[in-house]
C-alpha atoms as a PDB file:
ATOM      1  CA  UNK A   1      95.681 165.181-120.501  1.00  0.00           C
ATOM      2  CA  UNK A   2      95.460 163.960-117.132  1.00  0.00           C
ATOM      3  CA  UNK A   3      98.696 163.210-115.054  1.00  0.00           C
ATOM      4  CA  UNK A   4      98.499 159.306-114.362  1.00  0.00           C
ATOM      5  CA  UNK A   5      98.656 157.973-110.708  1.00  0.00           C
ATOM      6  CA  UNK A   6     101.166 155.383-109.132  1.00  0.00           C
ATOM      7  CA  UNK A   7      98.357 153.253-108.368  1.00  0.00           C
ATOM      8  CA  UNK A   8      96.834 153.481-112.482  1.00  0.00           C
ATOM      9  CA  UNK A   9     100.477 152.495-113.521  1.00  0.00           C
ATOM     10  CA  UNK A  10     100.552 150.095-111.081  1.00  0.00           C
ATOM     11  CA  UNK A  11      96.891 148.372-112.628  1.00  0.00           C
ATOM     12  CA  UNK A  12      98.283 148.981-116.101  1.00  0.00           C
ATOM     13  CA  UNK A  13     102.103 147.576-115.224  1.00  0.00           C
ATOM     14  CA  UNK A  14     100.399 144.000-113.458  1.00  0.00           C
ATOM     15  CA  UNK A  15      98.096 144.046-116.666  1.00  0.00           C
ATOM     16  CA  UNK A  16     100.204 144.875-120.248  1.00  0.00           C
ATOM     17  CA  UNK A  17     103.506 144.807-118.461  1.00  0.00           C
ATOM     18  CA  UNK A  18     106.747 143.076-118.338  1.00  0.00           C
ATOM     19  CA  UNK A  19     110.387 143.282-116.281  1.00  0.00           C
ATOM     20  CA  UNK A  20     112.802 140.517-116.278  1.00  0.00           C
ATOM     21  CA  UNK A  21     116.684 140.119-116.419  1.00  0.00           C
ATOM     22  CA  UNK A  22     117.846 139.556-120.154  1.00  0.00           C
ATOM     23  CA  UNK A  23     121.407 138.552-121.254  1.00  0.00           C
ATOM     24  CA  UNK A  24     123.383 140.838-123.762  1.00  0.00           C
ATOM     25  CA  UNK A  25     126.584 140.922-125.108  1.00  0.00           C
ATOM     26  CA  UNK A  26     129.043 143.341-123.597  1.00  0.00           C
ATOM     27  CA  UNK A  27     130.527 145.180-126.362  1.00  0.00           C
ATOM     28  CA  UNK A  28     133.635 146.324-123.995  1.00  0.00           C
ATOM     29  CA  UNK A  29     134.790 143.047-123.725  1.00  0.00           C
ATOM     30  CA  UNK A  30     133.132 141.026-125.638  1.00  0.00           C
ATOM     31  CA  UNK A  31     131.173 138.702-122.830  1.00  0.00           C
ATOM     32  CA  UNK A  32     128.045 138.098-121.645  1.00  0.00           C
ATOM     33  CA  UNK A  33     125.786 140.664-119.010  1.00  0.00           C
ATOM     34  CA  UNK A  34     122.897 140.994-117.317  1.00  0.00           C
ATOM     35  CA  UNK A  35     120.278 143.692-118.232  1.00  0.00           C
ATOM     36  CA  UNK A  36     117.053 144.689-116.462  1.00  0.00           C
ATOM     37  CA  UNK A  37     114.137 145.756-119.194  1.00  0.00           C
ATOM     38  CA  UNK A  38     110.609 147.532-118.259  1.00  0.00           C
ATOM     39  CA  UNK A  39     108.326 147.923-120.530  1.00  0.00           C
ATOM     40  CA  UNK A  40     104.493 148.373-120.652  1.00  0.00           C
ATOM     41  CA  UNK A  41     102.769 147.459-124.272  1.00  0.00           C
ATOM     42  CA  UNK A  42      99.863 148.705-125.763  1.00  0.00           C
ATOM     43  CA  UNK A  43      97.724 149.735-128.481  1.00  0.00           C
ATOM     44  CA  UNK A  44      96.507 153.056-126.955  1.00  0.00           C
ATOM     45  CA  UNK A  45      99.188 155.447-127.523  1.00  0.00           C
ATOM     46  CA  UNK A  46      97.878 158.728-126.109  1.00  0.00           C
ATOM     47  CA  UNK A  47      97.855 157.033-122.457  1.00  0.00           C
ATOM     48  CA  UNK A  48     101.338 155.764-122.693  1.00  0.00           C
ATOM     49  CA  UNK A  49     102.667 158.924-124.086  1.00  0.00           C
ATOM     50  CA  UNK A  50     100.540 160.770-120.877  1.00  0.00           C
ATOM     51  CA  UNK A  51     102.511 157.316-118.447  1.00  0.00           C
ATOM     52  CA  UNK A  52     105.799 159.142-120.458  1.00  0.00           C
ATOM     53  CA  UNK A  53     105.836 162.232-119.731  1.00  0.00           C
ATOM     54  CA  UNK A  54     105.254 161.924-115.859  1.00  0.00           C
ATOM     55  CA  UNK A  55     107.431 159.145-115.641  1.00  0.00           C
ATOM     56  CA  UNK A  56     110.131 158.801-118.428  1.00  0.00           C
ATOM     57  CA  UNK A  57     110.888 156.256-121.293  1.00  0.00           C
ATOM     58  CA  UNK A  58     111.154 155.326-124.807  1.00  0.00           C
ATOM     59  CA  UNK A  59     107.962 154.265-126.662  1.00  0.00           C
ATOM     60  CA  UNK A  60     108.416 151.859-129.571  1.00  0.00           C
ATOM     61  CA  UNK A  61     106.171 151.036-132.447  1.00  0.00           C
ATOM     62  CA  UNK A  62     105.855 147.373-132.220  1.00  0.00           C
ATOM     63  CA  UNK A  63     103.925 146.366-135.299  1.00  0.00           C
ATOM     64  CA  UNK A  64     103.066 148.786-137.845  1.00  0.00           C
ATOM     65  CA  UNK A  65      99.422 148.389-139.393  1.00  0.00           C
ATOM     66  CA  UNK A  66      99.875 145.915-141.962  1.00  0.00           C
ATOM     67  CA  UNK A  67     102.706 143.965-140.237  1.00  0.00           C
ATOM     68  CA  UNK A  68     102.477 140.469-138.940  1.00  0.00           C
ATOM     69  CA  UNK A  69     104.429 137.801-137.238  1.00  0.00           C
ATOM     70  CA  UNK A  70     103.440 135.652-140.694  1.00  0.00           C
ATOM     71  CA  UNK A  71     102.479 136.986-144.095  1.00  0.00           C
ATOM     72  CA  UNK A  72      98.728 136.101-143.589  1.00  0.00           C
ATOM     73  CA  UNK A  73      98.059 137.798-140.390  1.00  0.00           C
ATOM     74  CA  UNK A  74      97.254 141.765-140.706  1.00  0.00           C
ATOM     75  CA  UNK A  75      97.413 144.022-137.336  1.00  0.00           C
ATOM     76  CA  UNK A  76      93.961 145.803-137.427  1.00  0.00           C
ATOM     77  CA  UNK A  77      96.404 148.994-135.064  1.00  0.00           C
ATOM     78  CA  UNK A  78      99.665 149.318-133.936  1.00  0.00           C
ATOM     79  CA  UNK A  79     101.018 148.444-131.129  1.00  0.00           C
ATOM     80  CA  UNK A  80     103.221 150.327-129.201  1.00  0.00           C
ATOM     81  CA  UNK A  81     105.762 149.080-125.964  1.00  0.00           C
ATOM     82  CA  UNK A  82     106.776 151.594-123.296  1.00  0.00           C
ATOM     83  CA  UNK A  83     110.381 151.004-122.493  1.00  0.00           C
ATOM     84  CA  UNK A  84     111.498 152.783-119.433  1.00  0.00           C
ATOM     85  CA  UNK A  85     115.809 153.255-118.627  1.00  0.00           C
ATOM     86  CA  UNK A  86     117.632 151.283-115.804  1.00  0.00           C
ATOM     87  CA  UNK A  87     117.296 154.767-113.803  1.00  0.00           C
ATOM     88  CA  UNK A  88     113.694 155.265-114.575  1.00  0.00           C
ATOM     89  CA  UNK A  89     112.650 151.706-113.626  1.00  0.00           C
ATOM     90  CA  UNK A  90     114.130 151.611-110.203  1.00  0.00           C
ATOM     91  CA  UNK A  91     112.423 154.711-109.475  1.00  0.00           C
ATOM     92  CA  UNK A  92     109.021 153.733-110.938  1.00  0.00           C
ATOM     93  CA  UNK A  93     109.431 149.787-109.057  1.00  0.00           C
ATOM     94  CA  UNK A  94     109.782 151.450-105.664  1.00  0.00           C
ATOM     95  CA  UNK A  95     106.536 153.479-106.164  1.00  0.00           C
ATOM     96  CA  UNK A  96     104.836 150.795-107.500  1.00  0.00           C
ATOM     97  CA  UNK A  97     105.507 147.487-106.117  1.00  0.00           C
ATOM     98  CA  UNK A  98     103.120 147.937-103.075  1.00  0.00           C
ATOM     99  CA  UNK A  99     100.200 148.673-105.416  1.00  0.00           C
ATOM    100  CA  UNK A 100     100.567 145.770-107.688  1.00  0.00           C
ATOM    101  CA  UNK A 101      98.512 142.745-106.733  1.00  0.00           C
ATOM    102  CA  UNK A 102      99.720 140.203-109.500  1.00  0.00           C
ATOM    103  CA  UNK A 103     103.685 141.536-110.368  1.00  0.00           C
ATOM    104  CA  UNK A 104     104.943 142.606-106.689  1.00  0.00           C
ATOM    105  CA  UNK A 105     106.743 139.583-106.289  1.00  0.00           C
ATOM    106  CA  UNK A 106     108.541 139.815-109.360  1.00  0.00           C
ATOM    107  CA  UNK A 107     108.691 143.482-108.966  1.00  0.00           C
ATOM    108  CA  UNK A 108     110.501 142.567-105.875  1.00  0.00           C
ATOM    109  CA  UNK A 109     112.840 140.350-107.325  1.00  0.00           C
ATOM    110  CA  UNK A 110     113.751 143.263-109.814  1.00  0.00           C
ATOM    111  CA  UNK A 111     114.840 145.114-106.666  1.00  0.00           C
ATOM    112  CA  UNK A 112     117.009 143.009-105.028  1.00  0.00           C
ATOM    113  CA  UNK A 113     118.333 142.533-108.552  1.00  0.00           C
ATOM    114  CA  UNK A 114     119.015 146.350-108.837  1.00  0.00           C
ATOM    115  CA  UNK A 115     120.507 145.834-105.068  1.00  0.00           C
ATOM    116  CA  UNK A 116     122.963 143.536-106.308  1.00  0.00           C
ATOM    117  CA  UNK A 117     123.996 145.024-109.717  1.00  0.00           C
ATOM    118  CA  UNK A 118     125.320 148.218-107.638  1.00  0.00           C
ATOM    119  CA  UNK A 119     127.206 145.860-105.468  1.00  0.00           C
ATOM    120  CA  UNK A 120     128.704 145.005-108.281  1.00  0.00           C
ATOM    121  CA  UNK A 121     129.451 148.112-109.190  1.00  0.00           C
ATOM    122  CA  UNK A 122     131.846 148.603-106.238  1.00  0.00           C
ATOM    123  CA  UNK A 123     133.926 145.067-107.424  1.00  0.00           C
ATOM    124  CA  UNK A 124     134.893 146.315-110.541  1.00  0.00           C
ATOM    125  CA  UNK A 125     138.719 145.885-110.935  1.00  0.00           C
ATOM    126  CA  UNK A 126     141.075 146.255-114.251  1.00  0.00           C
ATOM    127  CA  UNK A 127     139.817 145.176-117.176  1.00  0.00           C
ATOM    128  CA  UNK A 128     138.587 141.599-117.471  1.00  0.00           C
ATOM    129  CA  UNK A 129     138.521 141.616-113.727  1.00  0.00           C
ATOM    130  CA  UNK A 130     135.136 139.212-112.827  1.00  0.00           C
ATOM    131  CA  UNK A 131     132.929 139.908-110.111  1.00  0.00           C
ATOM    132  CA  UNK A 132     132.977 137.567-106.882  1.00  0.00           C
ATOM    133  CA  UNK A 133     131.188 135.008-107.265  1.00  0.00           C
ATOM    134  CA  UNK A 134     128.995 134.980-104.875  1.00  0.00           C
ATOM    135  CA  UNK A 135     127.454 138.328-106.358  1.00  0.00           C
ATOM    136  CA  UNK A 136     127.326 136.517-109.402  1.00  0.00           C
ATOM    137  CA  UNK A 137     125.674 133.397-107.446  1.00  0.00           C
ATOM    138  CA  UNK A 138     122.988 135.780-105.835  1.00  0.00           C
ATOM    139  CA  UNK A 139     122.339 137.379-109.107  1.00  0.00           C
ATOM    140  CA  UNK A 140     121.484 134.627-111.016  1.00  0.00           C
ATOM    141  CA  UNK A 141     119.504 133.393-108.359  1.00  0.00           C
ATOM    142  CA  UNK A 142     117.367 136.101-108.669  1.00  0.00           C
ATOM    143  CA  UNK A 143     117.360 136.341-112.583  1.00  0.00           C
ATOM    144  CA  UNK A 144     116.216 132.731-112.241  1.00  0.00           C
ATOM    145  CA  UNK A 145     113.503 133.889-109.554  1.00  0.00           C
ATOM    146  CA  UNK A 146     112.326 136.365-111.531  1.00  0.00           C
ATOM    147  CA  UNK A 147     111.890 133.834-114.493  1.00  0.00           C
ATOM    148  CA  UNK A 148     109.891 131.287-112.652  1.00  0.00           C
ATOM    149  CA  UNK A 149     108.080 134.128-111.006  1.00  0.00           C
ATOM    150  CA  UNK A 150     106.546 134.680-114.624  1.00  0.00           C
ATOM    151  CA  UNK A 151     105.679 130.732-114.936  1.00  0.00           C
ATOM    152  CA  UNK A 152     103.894 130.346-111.428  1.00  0.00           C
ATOM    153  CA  UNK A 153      99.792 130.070-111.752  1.00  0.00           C
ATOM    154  CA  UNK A 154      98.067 133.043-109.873  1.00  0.00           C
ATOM    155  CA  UNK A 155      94.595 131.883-109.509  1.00  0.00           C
ATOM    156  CA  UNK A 156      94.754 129.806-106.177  1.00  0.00           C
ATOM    157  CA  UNK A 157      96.911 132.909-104.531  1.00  0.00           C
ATOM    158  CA  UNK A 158      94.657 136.097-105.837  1.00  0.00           C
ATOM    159  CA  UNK A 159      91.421 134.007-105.427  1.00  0.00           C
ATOM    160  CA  UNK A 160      91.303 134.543-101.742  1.00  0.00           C
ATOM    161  CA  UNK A 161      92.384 138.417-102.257  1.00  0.00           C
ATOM    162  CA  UNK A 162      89.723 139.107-104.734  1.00  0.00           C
ATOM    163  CA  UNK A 163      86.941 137.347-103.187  1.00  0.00           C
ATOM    164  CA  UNK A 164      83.698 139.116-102.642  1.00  0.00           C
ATOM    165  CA  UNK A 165      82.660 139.021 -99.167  1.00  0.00           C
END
């Protein structure tokens, strides 16, 4: 198996994948936090298992053959998602944000999300302290970036960049 380049997970990522800021519940205390999530789904398992082991992650079996989101709809093949670790994703985003023609904006947003999250890091008090809040302010600004980022049309922007000449 051949060892995949930044620049094919970089075509794959801006095709079949997916980053954004999701809330969860903190079990510690029993409130709300931010978490970043990477993945990269797909039906062809042998290249994300190759995208694995050069890179990192967790692949999950999405839907089984003869799943469906409704009873009367039958998967003809799995599907699989390539999740990669908070870690693993700021590693792979700095190699592959200048490669990616359609996600780099969002991929950008992701860092200065990752930026922020270790400030916040350093502002951790006792328990139940909060963090300032103008982390908090610039955070959500950029979760919210980073959501409309994934609403805003592409065609008018990439149609000069992918225009024969």
């Amino acid at each position: 198996m051949t060892v995949p380049s930044d620049a094919y997970l970089a075509g794959l990522f801006d095709g079949e994948g997916c980053i954004g800021v999701y809330p969860q519940r903190d079990n510690r205390d029993g409130g709300m936090r931010y978490a970043l999530q990477m993945n990269i789904a797909n039906t062809n398992l042998p290249a994300l298992q190759s995208i694995r082991e050069h890179y990192g992650g967790e692949i999950i079996l999405m839907n089984p053959v003869g799943s469906g989101h409704d009873r009367n709809r039958n998967y003809a093949k799995p599907a699989y998602r390539l999740r990669f670790s908070y870690a693993e994703a700021e590693q792979i985003i700095g190699r592959i944000r200048p490669l990616c023609l359609i996600k780099a904006r969002e991929l950008e947003f992701a860092q200065w999300y990752l930026l922020t999250s270790k400030l916040g890091k350093y502002w951790r008090g006792p328990r139940g302290t909060r963090m300032p809040s103008g982390i908090r302010m610039i955070r959500d600004g950029i979760v919210s970036a980073i959501r409309s980022e994934k609403h805003r049309p592409y065609e008018a922007e990439m149609a000069g960049r992918w225009a024969i000449k």
